[in-house]
Structures are given as structure tokens and as C-alpha cells.
C-alpha atoms as a PDB file:
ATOM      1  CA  UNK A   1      92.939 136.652 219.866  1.00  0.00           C
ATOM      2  CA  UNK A   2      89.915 136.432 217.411  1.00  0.00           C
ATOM      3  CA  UNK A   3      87.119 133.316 217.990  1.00  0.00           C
ATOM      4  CA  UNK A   4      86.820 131.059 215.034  1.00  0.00           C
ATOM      5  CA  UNK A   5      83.641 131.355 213.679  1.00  0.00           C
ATOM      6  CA  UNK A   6      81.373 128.189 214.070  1.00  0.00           C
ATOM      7  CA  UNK A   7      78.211 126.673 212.052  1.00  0.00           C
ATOM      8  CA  UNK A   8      74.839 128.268 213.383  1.00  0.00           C
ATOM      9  CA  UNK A   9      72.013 125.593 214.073  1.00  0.00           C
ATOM     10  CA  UNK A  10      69.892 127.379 211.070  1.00  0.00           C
ATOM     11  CA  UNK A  11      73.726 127.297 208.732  1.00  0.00           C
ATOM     12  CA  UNK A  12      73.777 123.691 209.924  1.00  0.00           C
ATOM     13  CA  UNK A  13      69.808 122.714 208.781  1.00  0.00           C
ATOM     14  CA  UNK A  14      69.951 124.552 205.394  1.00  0.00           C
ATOM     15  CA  UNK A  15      73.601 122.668 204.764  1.00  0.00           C
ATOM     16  CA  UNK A  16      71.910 119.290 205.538  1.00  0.00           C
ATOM     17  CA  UNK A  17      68.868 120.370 203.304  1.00  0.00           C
ATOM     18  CA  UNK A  18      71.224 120.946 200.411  1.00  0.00           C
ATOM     19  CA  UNK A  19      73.216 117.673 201.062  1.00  0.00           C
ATOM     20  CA  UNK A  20      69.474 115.814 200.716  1.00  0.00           C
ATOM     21  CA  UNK A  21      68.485 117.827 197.357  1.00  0.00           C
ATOM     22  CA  UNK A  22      71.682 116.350 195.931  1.00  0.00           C
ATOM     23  CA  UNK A  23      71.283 112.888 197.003  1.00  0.00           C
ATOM     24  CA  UNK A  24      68.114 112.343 195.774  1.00  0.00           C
ATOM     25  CA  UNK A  25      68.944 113.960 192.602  1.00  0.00           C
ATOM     26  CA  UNK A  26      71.961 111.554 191.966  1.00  0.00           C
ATOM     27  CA  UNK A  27      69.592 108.758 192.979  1.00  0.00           C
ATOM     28  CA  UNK A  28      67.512 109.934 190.486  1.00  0.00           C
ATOM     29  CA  UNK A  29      70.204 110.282 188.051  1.00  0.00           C
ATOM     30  CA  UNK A  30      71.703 106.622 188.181  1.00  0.00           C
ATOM     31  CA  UNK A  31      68.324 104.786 188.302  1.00  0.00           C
ATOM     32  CA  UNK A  32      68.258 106.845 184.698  1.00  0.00           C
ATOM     33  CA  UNK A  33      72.018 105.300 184.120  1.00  0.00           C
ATOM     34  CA  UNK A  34      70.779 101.724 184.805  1.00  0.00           C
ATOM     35  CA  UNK A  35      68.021 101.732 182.057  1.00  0.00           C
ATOM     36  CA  UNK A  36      70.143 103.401 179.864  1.00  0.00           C
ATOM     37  CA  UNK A  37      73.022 101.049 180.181  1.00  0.00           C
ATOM     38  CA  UNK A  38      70.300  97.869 179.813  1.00  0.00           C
ATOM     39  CA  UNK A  39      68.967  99.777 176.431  1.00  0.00           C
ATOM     40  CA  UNK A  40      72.863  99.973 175.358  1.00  0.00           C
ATOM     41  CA  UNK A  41      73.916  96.384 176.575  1.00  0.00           C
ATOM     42  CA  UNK A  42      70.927  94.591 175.141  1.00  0.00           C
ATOM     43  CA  UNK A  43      71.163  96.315 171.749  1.00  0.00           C
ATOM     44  CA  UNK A  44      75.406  95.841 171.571  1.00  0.00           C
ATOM     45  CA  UNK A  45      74.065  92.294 171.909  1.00  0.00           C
ATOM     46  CA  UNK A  46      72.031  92.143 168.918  1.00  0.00           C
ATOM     47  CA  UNK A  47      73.752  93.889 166.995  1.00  0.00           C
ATOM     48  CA  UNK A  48      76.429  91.410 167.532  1.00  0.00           C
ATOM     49  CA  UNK A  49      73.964  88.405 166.579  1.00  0.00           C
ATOM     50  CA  UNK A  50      73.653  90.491 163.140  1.00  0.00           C
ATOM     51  CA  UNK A  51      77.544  90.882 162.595  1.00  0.00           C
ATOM     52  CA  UNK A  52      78.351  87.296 163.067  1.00  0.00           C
ATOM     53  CA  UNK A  53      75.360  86.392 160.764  1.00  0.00           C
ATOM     54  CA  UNK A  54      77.228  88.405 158.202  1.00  0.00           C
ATOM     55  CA  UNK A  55      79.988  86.493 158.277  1.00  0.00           C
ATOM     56  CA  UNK A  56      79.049  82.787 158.932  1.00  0.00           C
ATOM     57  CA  UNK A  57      76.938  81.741 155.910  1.00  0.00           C
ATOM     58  CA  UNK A  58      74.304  78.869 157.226  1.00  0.00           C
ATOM     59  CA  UNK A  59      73.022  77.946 154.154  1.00  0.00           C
ATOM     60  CA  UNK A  60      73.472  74.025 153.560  1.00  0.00           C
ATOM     61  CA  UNK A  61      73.663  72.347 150.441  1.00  0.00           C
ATOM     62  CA  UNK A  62      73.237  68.759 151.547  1.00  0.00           C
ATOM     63  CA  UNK A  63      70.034  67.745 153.119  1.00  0.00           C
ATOM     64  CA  UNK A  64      69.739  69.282 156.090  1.00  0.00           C
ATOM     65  CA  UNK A  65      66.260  70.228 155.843  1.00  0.00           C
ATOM     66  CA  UNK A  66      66.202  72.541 159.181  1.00  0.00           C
ATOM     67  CA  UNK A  67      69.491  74.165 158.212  1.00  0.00           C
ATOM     68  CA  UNK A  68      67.796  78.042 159.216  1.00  0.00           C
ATOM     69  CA  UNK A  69      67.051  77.079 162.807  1.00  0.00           C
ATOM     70  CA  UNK A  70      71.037  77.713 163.212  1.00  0.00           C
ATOM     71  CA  UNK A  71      70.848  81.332 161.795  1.00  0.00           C
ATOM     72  CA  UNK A  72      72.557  83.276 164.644  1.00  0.00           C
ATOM     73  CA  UNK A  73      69.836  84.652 166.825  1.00  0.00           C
ATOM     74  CA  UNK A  74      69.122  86.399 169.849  1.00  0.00           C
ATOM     75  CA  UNK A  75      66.476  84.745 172.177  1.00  0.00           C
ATOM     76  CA  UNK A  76      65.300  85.824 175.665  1.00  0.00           C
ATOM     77  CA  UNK A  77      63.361  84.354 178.701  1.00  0.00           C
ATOM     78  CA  UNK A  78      60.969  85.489 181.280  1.00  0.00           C
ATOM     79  CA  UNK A  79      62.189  82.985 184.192  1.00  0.00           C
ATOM     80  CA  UNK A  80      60.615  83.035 186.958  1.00  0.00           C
ATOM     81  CA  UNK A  81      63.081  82.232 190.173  1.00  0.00           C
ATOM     82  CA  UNK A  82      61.317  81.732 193.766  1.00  0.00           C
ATOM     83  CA  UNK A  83      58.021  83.395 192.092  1.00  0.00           C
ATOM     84  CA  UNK A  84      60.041  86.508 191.068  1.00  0.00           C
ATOM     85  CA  UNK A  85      60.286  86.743 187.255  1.00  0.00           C
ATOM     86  CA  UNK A  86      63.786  87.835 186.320  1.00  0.00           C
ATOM     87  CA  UNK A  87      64.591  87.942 182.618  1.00  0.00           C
ATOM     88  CA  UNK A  88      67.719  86.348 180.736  1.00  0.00           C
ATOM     89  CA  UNK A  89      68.861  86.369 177.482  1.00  0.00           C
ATOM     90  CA  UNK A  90      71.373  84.351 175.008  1.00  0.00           C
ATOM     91  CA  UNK A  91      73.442  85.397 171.518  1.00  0.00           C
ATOM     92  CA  UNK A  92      74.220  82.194 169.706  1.00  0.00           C
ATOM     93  CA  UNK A  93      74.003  79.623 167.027  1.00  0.00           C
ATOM     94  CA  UNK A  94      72.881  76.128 166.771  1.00  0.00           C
ATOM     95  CA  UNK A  95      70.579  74.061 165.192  1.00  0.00           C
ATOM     96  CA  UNK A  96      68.230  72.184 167.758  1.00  0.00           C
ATOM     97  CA  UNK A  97      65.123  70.878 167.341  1.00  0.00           C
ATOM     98  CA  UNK A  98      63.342  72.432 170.277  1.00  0.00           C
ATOM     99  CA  UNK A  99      64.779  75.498 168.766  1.00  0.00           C
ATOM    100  CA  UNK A 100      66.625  76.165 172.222  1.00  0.00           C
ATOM    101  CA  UNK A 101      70.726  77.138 172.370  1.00  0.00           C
ATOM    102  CA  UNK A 102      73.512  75.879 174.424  1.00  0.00           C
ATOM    103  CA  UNK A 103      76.974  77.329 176.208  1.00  0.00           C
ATOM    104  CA  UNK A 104      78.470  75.882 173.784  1.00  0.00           C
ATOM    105  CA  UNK A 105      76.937  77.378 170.522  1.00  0.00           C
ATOM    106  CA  UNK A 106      76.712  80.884 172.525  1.00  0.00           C
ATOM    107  CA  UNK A 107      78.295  83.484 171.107  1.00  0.00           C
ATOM    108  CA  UNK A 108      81.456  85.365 173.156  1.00  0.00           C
ATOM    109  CA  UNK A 109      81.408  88.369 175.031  1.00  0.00           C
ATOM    110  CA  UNK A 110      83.661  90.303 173.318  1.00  0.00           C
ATOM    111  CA  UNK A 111      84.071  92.729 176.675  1.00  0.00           C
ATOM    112  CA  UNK A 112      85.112  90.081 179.163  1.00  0.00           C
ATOM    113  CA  UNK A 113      85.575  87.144 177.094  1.00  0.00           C
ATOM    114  CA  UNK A 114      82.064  85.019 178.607  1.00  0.00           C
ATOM    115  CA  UNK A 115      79.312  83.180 176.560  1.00  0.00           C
ATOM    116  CA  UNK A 116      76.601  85.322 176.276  1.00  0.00           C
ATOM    117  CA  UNK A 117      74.052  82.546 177.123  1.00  0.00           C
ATOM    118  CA  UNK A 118      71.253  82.706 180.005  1.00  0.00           C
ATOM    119  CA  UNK A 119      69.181  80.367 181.192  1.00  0.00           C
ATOM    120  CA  UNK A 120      66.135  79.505 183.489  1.00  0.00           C
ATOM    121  CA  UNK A 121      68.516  77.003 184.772  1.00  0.00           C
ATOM    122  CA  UNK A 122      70.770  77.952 187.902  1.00  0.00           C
ATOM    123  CA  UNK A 123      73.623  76.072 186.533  1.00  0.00           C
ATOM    124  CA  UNK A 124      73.873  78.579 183.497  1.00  0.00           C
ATOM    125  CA  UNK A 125      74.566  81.405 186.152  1.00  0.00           C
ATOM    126  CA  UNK A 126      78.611  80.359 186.513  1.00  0.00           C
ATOM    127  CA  UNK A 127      82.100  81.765 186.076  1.00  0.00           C
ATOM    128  CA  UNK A 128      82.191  81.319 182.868  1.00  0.00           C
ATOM    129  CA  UNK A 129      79.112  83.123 181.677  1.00  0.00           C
ATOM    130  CA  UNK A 130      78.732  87.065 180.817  1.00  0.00           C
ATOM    131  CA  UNK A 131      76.693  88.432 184.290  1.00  0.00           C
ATOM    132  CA  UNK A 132      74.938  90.664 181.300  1.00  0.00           C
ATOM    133  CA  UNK A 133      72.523  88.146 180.024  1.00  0.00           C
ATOM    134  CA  UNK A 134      71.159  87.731 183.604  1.00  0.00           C
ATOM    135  CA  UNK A 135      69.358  91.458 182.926  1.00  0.00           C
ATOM    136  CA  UNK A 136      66.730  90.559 185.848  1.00  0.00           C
ATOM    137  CA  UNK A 137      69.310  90.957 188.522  1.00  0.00           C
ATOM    138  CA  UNK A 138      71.958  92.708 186.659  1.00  0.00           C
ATOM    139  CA  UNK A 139      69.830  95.728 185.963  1.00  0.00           C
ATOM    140  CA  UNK A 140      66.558  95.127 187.493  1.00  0.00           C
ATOM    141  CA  UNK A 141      64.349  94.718 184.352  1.00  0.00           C
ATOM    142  CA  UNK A 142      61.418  93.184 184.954  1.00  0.00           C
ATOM    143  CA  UNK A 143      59.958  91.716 181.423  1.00  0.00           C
ATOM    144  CA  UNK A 144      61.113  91.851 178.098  1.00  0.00           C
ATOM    145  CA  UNK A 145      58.754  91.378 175.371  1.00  0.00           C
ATOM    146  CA  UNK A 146      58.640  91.182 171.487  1.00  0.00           C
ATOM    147  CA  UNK A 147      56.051  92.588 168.920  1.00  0.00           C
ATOM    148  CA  UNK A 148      55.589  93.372 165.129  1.00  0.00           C
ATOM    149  CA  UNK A 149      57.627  91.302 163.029  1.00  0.00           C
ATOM    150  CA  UNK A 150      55.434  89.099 161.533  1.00  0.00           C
ATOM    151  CA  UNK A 151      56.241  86.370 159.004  1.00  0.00           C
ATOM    152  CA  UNK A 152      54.964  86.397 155.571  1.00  0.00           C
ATOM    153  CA  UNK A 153      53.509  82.578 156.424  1.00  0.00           C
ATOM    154  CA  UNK A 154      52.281  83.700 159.401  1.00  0.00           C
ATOM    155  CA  UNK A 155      49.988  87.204 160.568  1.00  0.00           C
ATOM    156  CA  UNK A 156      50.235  86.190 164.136  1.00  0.00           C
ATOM    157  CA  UNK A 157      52.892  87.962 166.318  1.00  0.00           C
ATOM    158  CA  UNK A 158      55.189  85.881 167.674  1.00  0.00           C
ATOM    159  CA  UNK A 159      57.985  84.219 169.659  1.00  0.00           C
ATOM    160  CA  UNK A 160      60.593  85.259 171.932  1.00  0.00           C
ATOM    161  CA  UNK A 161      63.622  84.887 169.579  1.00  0.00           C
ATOM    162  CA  UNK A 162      65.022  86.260 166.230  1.00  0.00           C
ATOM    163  CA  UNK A 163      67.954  85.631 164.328  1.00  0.00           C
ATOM    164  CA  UNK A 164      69.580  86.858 161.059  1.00  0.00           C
ATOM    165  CA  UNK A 165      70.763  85.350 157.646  1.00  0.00           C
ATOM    166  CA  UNK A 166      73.727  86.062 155.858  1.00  0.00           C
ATOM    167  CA  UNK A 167      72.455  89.104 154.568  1.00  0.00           C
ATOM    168  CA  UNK A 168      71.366  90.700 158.105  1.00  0.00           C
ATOM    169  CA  UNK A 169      67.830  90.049 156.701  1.00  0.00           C
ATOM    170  CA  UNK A 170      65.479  89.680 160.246  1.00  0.00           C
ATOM    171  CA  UNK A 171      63.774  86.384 160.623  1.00  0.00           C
ATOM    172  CA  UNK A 172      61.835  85.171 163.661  1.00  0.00           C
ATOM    173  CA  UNK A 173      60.347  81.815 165.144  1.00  0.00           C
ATOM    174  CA  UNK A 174      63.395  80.088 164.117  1.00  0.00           C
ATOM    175  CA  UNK A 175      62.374  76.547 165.480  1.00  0.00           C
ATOM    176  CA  UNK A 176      59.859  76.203 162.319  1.00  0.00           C
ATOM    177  CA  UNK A 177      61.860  76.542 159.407  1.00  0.00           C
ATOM    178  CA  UNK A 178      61.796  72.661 158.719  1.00  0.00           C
ATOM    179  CA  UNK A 179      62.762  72.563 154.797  1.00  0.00           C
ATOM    180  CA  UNK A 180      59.382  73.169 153.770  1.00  0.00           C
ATOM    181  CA  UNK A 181      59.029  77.381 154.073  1.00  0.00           C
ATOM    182  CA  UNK A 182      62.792  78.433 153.829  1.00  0.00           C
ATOM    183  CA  UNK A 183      62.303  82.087 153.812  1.00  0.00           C
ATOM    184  CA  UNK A 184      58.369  82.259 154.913  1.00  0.00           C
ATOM    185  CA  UNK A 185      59.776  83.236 158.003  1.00  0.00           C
ATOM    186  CA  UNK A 186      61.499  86.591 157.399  1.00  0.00           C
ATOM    187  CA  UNK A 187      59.787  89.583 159.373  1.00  0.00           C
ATOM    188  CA  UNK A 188      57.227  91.989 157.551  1.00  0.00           C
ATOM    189  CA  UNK A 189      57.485  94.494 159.862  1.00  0.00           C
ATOM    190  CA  UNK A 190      60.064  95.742 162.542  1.00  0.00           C
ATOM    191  CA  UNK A 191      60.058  93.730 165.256  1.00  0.00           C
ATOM    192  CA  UNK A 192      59.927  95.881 168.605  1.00  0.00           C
ATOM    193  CA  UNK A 193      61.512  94.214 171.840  1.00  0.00           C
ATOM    194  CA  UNK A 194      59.852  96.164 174.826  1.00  0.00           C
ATOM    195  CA  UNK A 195      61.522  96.048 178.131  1.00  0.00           C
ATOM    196  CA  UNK A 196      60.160  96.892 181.333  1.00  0.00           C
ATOM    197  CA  UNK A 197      62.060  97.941 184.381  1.00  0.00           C
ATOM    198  CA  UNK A 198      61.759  96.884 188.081  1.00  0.00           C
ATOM    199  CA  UNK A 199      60.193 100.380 188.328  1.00  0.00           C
ATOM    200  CA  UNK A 200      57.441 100.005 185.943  1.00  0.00           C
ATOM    201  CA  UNK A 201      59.486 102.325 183.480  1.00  0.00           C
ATOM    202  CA  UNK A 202      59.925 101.062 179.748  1.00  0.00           C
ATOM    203  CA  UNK A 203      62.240 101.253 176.703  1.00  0.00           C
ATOM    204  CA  UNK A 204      61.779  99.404 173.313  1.00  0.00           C
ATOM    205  CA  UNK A 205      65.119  98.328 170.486  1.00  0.00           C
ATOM    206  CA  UNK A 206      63.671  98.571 166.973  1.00  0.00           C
ATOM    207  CA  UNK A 207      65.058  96.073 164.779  1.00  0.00           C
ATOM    208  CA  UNK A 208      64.280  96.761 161.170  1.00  0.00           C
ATOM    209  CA  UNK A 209      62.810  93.919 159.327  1.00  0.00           C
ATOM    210  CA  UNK A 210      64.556  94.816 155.779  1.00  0.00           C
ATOM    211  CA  UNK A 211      67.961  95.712 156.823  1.00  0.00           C
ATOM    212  CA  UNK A 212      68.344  94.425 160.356  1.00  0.00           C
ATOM    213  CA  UNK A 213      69.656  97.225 161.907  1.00  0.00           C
ATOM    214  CA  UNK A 214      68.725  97.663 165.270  1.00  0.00           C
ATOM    215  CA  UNK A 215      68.203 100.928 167.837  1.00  0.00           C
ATOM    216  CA  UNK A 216      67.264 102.353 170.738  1.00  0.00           C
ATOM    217  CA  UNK A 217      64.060 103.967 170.200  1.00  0.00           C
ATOM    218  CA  UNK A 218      63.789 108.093 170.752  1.00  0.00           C
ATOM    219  CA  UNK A 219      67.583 108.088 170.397  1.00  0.00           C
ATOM    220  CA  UNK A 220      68.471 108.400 166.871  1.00  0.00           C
ATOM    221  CA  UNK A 221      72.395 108.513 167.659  1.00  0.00           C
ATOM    222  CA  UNK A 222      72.064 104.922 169.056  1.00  0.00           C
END
């Protein structure tokens, strides 16, 4: 009768050592996933503001002097919740006049069928609101931030929302237009949303100020 052959203590050490390389390489690998799917979420996001620009003419013809500040836009927040900041964002339409949206003029997750509309509120966070906007908790980011853009009434860089006209032409600072400036709002340069993960790391969505299209930077297939 032959002995079955058995693990030796030095087989058993270099098998665990292995096991440990992997893990922390597949660590590795999905904190890599998580940014990536935040670049790809975010930017499906705009690019949906843009398509349902296309397609929903705001322009008024009565005398609605603030008709622009319901150009479909995508606007974000830094909230800060129990002294942790935890960005959010929102896809919508609407003309306010603090320039802020609501549920109800949020656009629809097309994936799951939920406004896309966050807010510093808690009572946004509910059942019937897309668990993407919340970007904080969903995939740890830490800040989002926008640059460029600049309007050709203004040199200053601004704001923490754009939106698009009919054309997919960028503007930003919505909450201005007021009758006054109709189009001295539209972006001069590309506006450049920077967002920083729990980790410190960082990706940026271009958005082109001529045509609107937006994209991932460094990833020319996005």
C-alpha cells in the first residue's frame, strides 16, 4: 500500500505566499475598476444631459426672460455629511431662480429607471433615486471640481454646473442668463471636471466647449 503524499511545511508557506501575491493584486485591480467605472458613469451622465438637449428645444418666444436657466444641465455638489464631504450629482431641466433642480425636472436613469438627481439633503437619498448620483459613497470619490470653460461675458472660472442648448453648444453658470446676455454665457474653452478619489487618485471628463462632446481624458476610445 503506497502513503499519499502530504503538503510539506515549506510547500505549505510558499502556497500561502502565492495566495497573498494574488490577493493584493486583485485588490489592486478593482480599486482600478472603481475609478474607472466613476470616469464611465459620470461621463454616460453627461453625455445624456447633451442628448436630451438635442432634442428638447428651450428657446421661448414669449417673455420669459430667464428661458436658458432650463437648458438641460448637469450640476454637482460637494456635501459635506457628519464633516465628511461626499459628492452628488443631478441630470435635469428646470428653470429656477436659484438656478437649483428638483426630482421632478431630473432626468431618468435610463439603466434602472431612477431620477438622476442628488442632493445635500438626506431625503433625496430614497427608493426612487439612481444610487449613482450619490458618487461619494457609491464609489468613494472624494471632490469633484470644474475648470476652463469660461464665458465670453465673463474671464473668471466658474460654477459647479453646465448645461447644453439645442445645438449641444456648452454653456455654464446657468442661473445668470436673465434676458439680458442670452448667449454671453457659452464656454470659450473646454471645461475640465476633475474628480478626486477617496485615495487621493484623480481623473478629469473633457467637455468640449464648441461641440459638446465629452471624454474621459488619456482614453481616446471613451
Amino acid at each position: 500500500m503506497k502513503n499519499k503524499s502530504a503538503f510539506t511545511m515549506i510547500e505549505l508557506v510558499f502556497v500561502i505566499i502565492v495566495l497573498g501575491i494574488l490577493a493584493s493584486l486583485a485588490m489592486g485591480r478593482m480599486d482600478r475598476d472603481l475609478k474607472q467605472e466613476a470616469a464611465e458613469t459620470i461621463l454616460s451622465h453627461i453625455r445624456l444631459a447633451q442628448q436630451l438637449a438635442l432634442s428638447d428645444n428651450k428657446h421661448r418666444s414669449d417673455n420669459d426672460a430667464k428661458w436658458q436657466r432650463a437648458y438641460w444641465r448637469f450640476q454637482f455638489s460637494n456635501c459635506s455629511f457628519t464633516g465628511e464631504v461626499k459628492p452628488i450629482y443631478a441630470v435635469g431641466s428646470g428653470k429656477l431662480d436659484n438656478g437649483e433642480l428638483n426630482k421632478i425636472k431630473s432626468a431618468i436613469n435610463p439603466i434602472n429607471g431612477k431620477y438622476l438627481f442628488g442632493s445635500c439633503t438626506e431625503s433625496s437619498n430614497s427608493n426612487d433615486v439612481s444610487e449613482d448620483v450619490f458618487v461619494g459613497q457609491h464609489f468613494g470619490v472624494k471632490e469633484m471640481k470644474l475648470t476652463g470653460c469660461v464665458g465670453t461675458s465673463d474671464t473668471r472660472e466658474r460654477g459647479k454646473n453646465f448645461g447644453f442648448d439645442y445645438l449641444g453648444r456648452l454653456h455654464i453658470m446657468l442661473q445668470q442668463y436673465d434676458g439680458t446676455d442670452f448667449f454671453d454665457n457659452i464656454a470659450t474653452r473646454d471645461c475640465n471636471l476633475t474628480v478626486t478619489m477617496s485615495d487621493r487618485d484623480t481623473f478629469s471628463i473633457i467637455i468640449n466647449n464648441e461641440t459638446g462632446h465629452a471624454y474621459i481624458e488619456g482614453q481616446d476610445n471613451s
